[in-house]
C-alpha atoms as a PDB file:
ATOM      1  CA  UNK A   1      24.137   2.287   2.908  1.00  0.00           C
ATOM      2  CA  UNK A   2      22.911   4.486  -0.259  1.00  0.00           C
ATOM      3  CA  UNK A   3      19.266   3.763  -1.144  1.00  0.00           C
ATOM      4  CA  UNK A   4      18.110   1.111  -2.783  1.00  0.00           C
ATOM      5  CA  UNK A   5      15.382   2.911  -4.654  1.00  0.00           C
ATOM      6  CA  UNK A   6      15.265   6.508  -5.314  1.00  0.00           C
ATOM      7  CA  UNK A   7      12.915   9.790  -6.699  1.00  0.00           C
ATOM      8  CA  UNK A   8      13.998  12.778  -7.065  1.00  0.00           C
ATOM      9  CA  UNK A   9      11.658  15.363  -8.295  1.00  0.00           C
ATOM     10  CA  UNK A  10      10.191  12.920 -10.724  1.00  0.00           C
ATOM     11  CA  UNK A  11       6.920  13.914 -13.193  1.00  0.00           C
ATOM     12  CA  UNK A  12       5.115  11.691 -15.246  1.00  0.00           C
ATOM     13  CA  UNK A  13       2.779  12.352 -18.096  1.00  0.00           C
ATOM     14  CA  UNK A  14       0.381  10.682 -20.298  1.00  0.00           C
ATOM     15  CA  UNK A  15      -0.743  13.195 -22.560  1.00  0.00           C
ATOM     16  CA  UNK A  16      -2.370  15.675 -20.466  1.00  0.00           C
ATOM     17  CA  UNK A  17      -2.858  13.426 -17.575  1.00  0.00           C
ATOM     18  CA  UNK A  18       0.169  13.895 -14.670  1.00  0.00           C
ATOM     19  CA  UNK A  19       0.211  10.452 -13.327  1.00  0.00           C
ATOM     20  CA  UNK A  20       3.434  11.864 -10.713  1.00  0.00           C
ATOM     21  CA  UNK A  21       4.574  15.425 -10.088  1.00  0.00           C
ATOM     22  CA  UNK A  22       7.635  16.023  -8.732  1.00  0.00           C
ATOM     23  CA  UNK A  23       7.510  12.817  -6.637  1.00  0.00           C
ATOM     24  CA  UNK A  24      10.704  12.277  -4.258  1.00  0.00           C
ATOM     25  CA  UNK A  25      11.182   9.244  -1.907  1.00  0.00           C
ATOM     26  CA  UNK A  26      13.678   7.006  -1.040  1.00  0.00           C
ATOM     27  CA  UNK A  27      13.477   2.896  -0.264  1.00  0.00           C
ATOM     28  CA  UNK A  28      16.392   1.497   2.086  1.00  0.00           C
ATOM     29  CA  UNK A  29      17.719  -1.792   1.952  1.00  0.00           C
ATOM     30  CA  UNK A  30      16.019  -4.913   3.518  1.00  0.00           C
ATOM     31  CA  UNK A  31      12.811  -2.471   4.333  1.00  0.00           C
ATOM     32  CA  UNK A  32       8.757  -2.834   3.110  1.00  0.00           C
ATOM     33  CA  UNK A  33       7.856   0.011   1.454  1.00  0.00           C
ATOM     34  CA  UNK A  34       4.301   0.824   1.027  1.00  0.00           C
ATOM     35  CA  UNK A  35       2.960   2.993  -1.977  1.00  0.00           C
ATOM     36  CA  UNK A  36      -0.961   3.618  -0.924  1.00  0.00           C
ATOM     37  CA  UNK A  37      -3.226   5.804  -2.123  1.00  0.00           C
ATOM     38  CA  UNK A  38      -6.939   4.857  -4.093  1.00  0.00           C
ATOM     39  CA  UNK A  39      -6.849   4.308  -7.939  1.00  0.00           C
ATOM     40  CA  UNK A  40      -5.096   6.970 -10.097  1.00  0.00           C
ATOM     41  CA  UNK A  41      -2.862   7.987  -7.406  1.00  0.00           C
ATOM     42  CA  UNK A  42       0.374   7.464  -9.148  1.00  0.00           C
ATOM     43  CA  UNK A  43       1.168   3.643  -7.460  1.00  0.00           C
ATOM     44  CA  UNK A  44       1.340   1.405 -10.352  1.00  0.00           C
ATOM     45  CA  UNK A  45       3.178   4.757 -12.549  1.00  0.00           C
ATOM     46  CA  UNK A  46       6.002   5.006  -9.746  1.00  0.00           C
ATOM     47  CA  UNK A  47       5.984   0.940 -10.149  1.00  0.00           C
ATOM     48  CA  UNK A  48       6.902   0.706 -13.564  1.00  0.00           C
ATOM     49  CA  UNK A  49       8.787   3.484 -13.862  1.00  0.00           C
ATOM     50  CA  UNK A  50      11.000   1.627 -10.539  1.00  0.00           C
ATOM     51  CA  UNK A  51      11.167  -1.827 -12.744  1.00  0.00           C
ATOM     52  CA  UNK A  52      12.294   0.596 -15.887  1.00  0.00           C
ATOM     53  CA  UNK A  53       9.065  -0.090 -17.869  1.00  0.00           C
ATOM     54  CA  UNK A  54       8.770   3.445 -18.806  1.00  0.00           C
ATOM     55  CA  UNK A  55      11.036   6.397 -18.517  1.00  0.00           C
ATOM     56  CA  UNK A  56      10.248   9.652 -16.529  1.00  0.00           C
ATOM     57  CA  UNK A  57       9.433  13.025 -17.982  1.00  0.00           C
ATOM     58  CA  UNK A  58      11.359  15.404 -15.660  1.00  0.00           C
ATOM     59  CA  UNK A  59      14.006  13.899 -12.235  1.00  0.00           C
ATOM     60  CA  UNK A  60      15.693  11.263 -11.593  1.00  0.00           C
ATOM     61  CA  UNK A  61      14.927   7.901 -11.057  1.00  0.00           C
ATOM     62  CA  UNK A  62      17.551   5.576  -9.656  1.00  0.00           C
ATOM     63  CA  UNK A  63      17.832   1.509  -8.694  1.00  0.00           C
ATOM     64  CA  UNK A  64      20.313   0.046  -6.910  1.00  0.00           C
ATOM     65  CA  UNK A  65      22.390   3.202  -8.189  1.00  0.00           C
ATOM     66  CA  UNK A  66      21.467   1.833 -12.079  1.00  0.00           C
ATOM     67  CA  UNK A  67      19.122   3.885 -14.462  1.00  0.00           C
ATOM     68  CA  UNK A  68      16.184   1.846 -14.714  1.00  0.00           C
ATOM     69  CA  UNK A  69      15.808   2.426 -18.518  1.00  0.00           C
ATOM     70  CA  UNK A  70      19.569   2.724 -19.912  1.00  0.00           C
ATOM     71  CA  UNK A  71      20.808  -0.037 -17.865  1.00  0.00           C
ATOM     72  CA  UNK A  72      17.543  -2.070 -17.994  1.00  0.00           C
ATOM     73  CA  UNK A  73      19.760  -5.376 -18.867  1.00  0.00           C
ATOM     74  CA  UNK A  74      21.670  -5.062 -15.733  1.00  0.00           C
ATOM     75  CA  UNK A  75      18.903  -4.275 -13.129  1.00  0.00           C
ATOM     76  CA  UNK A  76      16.588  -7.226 -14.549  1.00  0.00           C
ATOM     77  CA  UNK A  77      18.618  -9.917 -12.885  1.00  0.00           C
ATOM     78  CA  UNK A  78      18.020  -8.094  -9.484  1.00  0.00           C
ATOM     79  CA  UNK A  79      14.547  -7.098  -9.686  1.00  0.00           C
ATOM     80  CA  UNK A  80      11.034  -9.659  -9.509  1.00  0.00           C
ATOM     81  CA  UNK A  81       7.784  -8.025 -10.622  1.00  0.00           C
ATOM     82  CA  UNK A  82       4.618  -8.776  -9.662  1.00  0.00           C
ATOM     83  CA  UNK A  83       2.020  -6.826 -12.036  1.00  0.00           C
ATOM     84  CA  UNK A  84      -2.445  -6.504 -11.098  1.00  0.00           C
ATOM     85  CA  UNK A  85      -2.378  -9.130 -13.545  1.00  0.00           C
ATOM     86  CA  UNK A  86       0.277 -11.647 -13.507  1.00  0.00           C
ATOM     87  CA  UNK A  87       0.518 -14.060 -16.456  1.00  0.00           C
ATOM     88  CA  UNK A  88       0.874 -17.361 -15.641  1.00  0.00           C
ATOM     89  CA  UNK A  89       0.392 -20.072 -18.647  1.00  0.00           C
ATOM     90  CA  UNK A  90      -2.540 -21.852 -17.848  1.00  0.00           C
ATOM     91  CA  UNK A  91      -1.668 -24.831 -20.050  1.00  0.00           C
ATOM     92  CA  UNK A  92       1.629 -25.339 -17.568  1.00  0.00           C
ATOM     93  CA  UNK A  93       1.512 -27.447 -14.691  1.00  0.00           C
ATOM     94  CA  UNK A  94       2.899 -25.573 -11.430  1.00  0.00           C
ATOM     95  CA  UNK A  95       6.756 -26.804 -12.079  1.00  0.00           C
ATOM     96  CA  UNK A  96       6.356 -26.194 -15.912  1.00  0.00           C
ATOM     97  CA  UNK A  97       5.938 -22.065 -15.232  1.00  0.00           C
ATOM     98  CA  UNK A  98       8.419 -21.955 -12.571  1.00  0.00           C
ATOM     99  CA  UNK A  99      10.831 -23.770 -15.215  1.00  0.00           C
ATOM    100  CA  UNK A 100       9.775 -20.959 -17.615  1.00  0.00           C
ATOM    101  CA  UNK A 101      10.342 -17.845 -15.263  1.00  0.00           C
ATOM    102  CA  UNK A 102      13.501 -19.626 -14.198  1.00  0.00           C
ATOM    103  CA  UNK A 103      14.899 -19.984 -17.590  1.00  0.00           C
ATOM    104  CA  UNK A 104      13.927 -16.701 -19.120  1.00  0.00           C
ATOM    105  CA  UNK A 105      16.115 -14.950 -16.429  1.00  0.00           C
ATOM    106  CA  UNK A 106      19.240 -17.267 -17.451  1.00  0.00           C
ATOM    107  CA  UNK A 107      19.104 -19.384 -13.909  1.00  0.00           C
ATOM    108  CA  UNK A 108      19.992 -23.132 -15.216  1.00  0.00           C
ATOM    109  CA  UNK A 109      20.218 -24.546 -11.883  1.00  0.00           C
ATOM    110  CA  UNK A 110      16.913 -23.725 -10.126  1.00  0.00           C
ATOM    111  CA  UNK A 111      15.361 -27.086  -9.379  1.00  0.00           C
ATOM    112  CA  UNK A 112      16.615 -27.011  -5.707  1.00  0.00           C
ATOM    113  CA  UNK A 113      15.412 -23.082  -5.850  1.00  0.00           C
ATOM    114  CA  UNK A 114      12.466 -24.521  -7.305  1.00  0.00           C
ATOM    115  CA  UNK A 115      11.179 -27.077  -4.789  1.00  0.00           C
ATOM    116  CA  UNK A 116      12.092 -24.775  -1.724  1.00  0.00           C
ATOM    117  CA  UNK A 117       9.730 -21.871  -3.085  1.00  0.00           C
ATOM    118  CA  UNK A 118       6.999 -24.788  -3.428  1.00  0.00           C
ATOM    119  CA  UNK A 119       7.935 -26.294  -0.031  1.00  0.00           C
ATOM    120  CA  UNK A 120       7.069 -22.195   1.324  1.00  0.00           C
ATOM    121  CA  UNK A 121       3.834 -21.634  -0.165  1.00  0.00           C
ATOM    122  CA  UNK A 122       3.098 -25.070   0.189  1.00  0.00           C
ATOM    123  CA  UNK A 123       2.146 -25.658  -3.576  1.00  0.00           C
ATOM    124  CA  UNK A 124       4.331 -29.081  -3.629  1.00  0.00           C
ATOM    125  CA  UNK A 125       1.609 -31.231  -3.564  1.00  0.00           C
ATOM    126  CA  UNK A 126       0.202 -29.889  -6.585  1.00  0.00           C
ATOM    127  CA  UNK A 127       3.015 -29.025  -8.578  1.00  0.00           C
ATOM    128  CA  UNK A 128       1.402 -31.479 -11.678  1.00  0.00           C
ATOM    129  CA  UNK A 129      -1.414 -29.047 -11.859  1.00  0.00           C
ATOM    130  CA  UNK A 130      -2.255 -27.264 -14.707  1.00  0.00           C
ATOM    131  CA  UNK A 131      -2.638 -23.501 -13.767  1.00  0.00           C
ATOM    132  CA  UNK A 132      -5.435 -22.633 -15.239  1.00  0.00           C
ATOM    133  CA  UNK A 133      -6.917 -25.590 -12.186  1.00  0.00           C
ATOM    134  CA  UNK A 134      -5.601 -23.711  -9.422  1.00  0.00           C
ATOM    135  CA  UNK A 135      -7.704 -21.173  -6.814  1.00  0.00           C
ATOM    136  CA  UNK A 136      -7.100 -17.799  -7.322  1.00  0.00           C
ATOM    137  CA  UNK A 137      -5.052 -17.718  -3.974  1.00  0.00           C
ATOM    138  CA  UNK A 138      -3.033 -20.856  -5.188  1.00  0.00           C
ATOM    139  CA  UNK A 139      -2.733 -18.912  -8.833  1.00  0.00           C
ATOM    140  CA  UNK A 140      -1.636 -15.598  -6.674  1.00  0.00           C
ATOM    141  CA  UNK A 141       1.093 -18.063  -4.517  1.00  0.00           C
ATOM    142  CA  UNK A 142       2.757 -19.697  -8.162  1.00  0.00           C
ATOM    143  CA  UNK A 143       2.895 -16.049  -9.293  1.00  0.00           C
ATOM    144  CA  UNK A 144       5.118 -15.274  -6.733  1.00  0.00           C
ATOM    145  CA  UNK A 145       7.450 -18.022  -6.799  1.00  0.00           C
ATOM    146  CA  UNK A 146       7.861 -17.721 -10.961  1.00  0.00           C
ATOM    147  CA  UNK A 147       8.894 -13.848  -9.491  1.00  0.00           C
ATOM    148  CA  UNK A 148      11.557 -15.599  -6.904  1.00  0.00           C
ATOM    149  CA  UNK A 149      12.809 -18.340  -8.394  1.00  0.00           C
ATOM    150  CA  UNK A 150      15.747 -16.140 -10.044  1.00  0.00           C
ATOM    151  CA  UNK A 151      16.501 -14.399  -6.538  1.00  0.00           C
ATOM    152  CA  UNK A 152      15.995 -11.008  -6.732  1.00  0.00           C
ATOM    153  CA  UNK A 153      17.251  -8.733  -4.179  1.00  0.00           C
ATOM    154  CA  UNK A 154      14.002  -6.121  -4.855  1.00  0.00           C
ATOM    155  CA  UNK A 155      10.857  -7.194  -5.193  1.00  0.00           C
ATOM    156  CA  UNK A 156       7.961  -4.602  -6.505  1.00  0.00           C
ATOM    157  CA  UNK A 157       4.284  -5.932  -6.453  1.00  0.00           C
ATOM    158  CA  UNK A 158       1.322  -4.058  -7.942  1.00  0.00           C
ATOM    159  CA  UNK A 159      -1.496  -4.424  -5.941  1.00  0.00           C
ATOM    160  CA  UNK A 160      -1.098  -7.960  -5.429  1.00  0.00           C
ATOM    161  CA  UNK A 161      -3.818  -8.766  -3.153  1.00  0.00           C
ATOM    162  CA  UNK A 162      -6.693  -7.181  -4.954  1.00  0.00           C
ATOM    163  CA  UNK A 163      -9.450  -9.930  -5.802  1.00  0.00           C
ATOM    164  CA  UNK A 164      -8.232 -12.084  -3.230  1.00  0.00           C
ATOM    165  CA  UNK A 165     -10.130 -14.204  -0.151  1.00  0.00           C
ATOM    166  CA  UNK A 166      -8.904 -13.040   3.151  1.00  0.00           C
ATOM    167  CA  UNK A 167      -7.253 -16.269   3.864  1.00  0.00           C
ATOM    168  CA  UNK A 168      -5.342 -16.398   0.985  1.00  0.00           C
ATOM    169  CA  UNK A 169      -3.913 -12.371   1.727  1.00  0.00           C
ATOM    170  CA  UNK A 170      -2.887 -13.453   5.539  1.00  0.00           C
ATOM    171  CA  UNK A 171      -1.066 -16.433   4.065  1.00  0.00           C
ATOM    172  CA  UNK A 172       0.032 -14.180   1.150  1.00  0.00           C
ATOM    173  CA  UNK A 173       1.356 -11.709   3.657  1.00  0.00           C
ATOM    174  CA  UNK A 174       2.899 -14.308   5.812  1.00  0.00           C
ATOM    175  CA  UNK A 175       5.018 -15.459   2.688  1.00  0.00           C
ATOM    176  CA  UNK A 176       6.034 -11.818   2.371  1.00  0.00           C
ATOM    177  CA  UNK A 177       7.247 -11.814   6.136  1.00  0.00           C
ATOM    178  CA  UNK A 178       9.362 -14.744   5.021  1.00  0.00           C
ATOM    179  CA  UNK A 179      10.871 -13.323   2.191  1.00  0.00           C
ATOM    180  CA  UNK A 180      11.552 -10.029   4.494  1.00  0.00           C
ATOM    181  CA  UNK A 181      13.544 -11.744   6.817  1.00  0.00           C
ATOM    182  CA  UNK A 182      15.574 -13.230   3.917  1.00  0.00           C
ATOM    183  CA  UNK A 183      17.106  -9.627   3.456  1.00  0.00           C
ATOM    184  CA  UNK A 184      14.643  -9.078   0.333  1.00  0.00           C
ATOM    185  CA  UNK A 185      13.853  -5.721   0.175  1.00  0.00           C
ATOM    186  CA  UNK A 186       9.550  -5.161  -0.695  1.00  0.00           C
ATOM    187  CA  UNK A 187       8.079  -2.662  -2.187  1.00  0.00           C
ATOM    188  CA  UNK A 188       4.364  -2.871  -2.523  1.00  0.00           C
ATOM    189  CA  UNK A 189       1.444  -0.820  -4.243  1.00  0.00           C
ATOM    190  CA  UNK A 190      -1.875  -1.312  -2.453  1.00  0.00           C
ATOM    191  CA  UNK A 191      -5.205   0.332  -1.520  1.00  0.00           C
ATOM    192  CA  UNK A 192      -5.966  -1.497   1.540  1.00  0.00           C
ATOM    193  CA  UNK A 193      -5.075   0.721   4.831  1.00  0.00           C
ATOM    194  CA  UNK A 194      -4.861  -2.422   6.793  1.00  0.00           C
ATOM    195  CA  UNK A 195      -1.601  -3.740   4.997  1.00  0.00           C
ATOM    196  CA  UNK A 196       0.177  -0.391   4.769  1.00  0.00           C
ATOM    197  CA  UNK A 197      -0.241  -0.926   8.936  1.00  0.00           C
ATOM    198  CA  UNK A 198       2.215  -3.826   7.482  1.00  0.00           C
ATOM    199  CA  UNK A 199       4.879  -1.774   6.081  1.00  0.00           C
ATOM    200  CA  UNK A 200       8.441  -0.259   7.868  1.00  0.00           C
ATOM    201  CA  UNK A 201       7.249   2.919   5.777  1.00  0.00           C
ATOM    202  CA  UNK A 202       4.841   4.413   3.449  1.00  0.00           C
ATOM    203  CA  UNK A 203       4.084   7.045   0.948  1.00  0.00           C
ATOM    204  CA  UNK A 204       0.856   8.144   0.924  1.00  0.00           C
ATOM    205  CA  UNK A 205      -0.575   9.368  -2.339  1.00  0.00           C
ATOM    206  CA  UNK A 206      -2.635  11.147  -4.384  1.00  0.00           C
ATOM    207  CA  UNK A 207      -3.407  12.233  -7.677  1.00  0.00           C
ATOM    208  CA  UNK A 208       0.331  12.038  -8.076  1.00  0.00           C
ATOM    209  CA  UNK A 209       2.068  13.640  -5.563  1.00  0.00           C
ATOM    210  CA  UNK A 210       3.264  12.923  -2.003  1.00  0.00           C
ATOM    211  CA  UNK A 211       1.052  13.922   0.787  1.00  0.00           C
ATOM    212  CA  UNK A 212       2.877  12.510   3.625  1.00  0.00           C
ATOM    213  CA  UNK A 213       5.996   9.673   4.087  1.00  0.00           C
ATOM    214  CA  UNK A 214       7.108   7.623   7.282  1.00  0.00           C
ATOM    215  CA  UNK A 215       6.394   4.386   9.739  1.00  0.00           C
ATOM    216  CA  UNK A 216       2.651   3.981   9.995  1.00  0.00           C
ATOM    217  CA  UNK A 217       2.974   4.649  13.462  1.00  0.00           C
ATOM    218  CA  UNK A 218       4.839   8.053  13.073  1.00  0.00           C
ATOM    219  CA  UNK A 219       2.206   9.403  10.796  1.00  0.00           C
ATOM    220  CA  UNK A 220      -0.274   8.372  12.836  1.00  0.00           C
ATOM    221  CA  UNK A 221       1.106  10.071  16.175  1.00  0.00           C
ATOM    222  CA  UNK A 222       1.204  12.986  13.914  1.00  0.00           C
ATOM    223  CA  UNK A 223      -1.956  13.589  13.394  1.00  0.00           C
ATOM    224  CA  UNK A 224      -3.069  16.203  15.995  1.00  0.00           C
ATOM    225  CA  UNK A 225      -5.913  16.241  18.262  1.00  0.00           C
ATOM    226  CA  UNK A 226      -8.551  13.514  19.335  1.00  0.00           C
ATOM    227  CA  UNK A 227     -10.393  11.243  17.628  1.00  0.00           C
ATOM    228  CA  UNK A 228     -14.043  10.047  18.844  1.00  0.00           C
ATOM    229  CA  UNK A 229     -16.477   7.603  17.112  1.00  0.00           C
ATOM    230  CA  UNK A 230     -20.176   9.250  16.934  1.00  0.00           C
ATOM    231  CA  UNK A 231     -23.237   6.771  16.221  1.00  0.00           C
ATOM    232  CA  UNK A 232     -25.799   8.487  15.248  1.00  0.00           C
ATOM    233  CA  UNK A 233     -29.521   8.221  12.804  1.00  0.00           C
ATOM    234  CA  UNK A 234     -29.286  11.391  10.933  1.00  0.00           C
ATOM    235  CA  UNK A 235     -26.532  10.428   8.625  1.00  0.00           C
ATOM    236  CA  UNK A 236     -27.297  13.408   6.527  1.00  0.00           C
ATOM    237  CA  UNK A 237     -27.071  16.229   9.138  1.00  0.00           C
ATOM    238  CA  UNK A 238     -24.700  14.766  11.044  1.00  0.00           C
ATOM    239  CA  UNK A 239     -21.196  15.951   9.211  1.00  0.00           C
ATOM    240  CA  UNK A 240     -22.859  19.723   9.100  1.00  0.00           C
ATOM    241  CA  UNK A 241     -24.019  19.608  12.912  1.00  0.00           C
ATOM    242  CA  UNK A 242     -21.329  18.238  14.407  1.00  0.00           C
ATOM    243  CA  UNK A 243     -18.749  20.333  12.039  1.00  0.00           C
ATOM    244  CA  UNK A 244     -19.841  23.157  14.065  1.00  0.00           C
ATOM    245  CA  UNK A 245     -19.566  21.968  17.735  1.00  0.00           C
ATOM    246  CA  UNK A 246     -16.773  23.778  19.718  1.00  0.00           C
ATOM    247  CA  UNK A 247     -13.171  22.450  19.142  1.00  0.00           C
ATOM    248  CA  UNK A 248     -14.402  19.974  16.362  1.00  0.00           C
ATOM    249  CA  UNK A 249     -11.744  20.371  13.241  1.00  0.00           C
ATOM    250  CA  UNK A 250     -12.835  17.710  11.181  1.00  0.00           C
ATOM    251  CA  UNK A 251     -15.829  15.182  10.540  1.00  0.00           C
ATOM    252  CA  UNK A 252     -15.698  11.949   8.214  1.00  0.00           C
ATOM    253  CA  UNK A 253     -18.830   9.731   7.835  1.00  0.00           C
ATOM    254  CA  UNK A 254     -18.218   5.991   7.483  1.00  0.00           C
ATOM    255  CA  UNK A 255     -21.972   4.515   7.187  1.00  0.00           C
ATOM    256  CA  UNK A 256     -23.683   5.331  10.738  1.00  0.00           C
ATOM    257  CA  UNK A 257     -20.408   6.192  12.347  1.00  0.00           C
ATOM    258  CA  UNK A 258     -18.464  10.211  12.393  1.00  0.00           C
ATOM    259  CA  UNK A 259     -15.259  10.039  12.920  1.00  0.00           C
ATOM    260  CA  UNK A 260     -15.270  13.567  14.994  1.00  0.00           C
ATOM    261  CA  UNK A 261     -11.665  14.772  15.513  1.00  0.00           C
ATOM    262  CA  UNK A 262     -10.843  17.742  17.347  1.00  0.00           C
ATOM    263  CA  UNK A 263      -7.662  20.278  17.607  1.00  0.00           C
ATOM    264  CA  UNK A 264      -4.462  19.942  19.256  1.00  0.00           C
ATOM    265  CA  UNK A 265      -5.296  20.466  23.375  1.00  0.00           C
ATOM    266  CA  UNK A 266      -9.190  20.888  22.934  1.00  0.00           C
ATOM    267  CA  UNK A 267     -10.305  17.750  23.793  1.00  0.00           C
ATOM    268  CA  UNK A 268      -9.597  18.083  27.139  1.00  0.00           C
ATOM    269  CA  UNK A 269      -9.626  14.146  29.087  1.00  0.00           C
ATOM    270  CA  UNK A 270     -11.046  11.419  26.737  1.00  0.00           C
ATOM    271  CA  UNK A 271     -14.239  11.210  29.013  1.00  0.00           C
ATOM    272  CA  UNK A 272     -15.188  14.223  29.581  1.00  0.00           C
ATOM    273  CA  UNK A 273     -14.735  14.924  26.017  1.00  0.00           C
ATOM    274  CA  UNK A 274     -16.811  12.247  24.824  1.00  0.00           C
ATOM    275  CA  UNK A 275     -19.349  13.198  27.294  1.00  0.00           C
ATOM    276  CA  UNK A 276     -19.112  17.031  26.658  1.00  0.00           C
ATOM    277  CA  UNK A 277     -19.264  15.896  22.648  1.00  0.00           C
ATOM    278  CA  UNK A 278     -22.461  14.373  23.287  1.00  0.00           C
ATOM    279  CA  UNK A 279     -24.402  16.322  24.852  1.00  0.00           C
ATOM    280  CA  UNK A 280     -23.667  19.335  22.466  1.00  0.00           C
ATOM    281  CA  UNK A 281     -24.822  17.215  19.645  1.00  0.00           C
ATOM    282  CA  UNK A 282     -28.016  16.105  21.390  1.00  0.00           C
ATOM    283  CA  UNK A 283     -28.742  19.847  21.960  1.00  0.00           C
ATOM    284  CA  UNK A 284     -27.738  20.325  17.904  1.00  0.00           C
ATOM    285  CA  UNK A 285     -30.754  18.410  17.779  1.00  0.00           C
ATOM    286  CA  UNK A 286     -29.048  15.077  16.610  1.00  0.00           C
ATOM    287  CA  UNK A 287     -30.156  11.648  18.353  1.00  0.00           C
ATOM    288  CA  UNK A 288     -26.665  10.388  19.629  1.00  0.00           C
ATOM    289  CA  UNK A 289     -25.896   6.489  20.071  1.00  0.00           C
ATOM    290  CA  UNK A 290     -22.557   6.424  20.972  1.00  0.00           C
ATOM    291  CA  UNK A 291     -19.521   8.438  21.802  1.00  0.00           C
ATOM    292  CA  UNK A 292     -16.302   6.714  22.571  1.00  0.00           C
ATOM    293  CA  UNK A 293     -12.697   8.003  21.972  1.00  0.00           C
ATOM    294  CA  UNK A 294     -10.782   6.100  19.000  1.00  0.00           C
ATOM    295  CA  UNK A 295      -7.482   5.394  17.758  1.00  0.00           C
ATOM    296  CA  UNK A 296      -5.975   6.956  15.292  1.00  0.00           C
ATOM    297  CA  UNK A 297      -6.133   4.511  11.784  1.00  0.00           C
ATOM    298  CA  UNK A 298      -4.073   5.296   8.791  1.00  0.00           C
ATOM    299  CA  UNK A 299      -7.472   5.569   6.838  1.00  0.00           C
ATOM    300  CA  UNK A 300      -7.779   8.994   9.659  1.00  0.00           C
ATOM    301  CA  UNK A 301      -4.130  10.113   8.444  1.00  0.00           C
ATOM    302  CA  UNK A 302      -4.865   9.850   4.739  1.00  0.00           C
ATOM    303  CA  UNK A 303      -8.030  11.509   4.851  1.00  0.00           C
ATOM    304  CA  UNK A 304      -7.205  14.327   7.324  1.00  0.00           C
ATOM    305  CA  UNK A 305      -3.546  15.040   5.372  1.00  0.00           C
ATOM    306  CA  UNK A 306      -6.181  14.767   1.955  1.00  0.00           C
ATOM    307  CA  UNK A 307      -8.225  17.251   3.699  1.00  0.00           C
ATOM    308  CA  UNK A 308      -5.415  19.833   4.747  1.00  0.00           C
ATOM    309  CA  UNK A 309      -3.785  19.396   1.257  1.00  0.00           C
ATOM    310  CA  UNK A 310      -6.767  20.651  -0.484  1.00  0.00           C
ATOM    311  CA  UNK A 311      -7.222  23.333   1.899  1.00  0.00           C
ATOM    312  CA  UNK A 312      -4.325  24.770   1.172  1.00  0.00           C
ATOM    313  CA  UNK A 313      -4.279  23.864  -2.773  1.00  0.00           C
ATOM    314  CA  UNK A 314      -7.828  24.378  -3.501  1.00  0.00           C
END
């Protein structure tokens, strides 16, 4: 099957500012699709321009084989949006903004649509609510069934989770599972590593352009060399020291914690490594907690493929 979604070579301006540069990708059908990358990376650009909101400055952008902007009409019918800041009418009970949604896309018949997309995120109960009563997780649920109740067969959500409890994203992301195995294809901007570990694939970006695209797993596999977690007291010294121990590539700080990684074949076995690691940092002079061998995270991948990109663009 032909993609449902894609870029090729697409730029994006706003005045000076290139939100995307020469972005290309491609979604398949039935898959979630993960655009990640921190603010200003180019997710909620490549969103809109998907959903035909705006219209790109150089490539070609293409939806279920439909130009997003010329056929606009067309694609609507097939496409629910989810934007950072959904608006639901806060004077509407529950059923009253589903009705809306439901009727502004043409669909006459959605009561029975209606009460199974309450009966799934388990809203039925309070469908007499006013909206402007409900929890922010209840508030992020309606959202999404105003953006199902005409059926889409693409979905594209903007940072949907940000704001939100952590009970109300696992049940959020347990709806999405749901939908998934309905045959709904997902695409989904975020910032949080943990749910791009969600996605079949994902794009991770920045400042526009593509550093790296697969399964979460792939691009994590990818990454070469070990990876051991330092603790140590000397936060400040610690990334210089231990930057210039043999076979160390790279060193990332989170708080207390270096995330040490070290070339392809240099590392030698895990614990000898570790061992080996720490005892050339205590002789660097730095009081050493800790040394254990890691797992690779996706957070590793973006930062080390963020790393090598401005090495070689700098």
């Amino acid at each position: 099957m032909p993609p449902l979604v894609s870029f090729d070579r697409v730029t994006k301006r706003y005045g000076a500012t290139r939100a995307l540069r020469d972005l290309s990708l491609s979604i398949e059908p039935g898959e979630m699709f993960g655009l990640i990358g921190p603010d200003g990376a180019g997710k909620t650009t490549t969103i809109r321009l998907i959903c035909g909101l705006i219209r790109a400055d150089a490539g070609a952008v293409r939806v279920m084989n439909l130009d997003p902007v010329r056929q606009h009409r067309r694609l609507t019918a097939s496409v629910g949006y989810f934007s950072q800041r959904f608006s639901l009418y806060g004077d509407l009970s529950i059923d009253e903004n589903i009705a809306f949604f439901a009727e502004i896309h043409g669909v006459r018949d959605y009561r029975a649509r209606r009460d199974r997309l309450l009966a799934i995120t388990q809203l039925t109960p309070f469908r007499a609510r006013l909206a402007d009563q409900l929890s922010g997780g209840m508030k992020q649920k309606l959202a999404l069934a105003c953006t199902l109740v005409h059926e889409p067969t693409l979905i594209v959500l903007d940072e949907p989770t940000t704001g939100v409890d952590p009970v109300s994203r696992r049940e959020f992301w347990k709806l999405l599972s749901e939908f998934l195995s309905q045959g709904i294809t997902i695409v989904m901007a975020t910032p949080y590593l943990d749910e791009a570990e969600r996605c079949s694939r994902v794009a991770l970006l920045h400042e526009g352009g593509l550093l790296a695209l697969d399964r979460p797993g792939a691009l994590r596999a990818a990454l070469p060399g070990a990876l051991f977690e330092v603790i140590v007291s000397d936060h400040r010294r610690a990334p210089d020291v231990l930057a210039r121990l043999p076979g160390v590539r790279d060193v990332r700080m989170f708080g207390e914690r270096a995330h040490v990684r070290f070339g392809r074949g240099e590392s030698g076995d895990a614990g000898d490594a570790a061992a080996r690691l720490s005892a050339d940092a205590s002789r660097a002079g730095l009081a050493v907690a800790s040394v254990r061998p890691i797992a690779t995270s996706l957070e590793d991948v973006f930062i080390a493929r963020l790393h090598d990109s401005d090495g070689a663009n700098p």
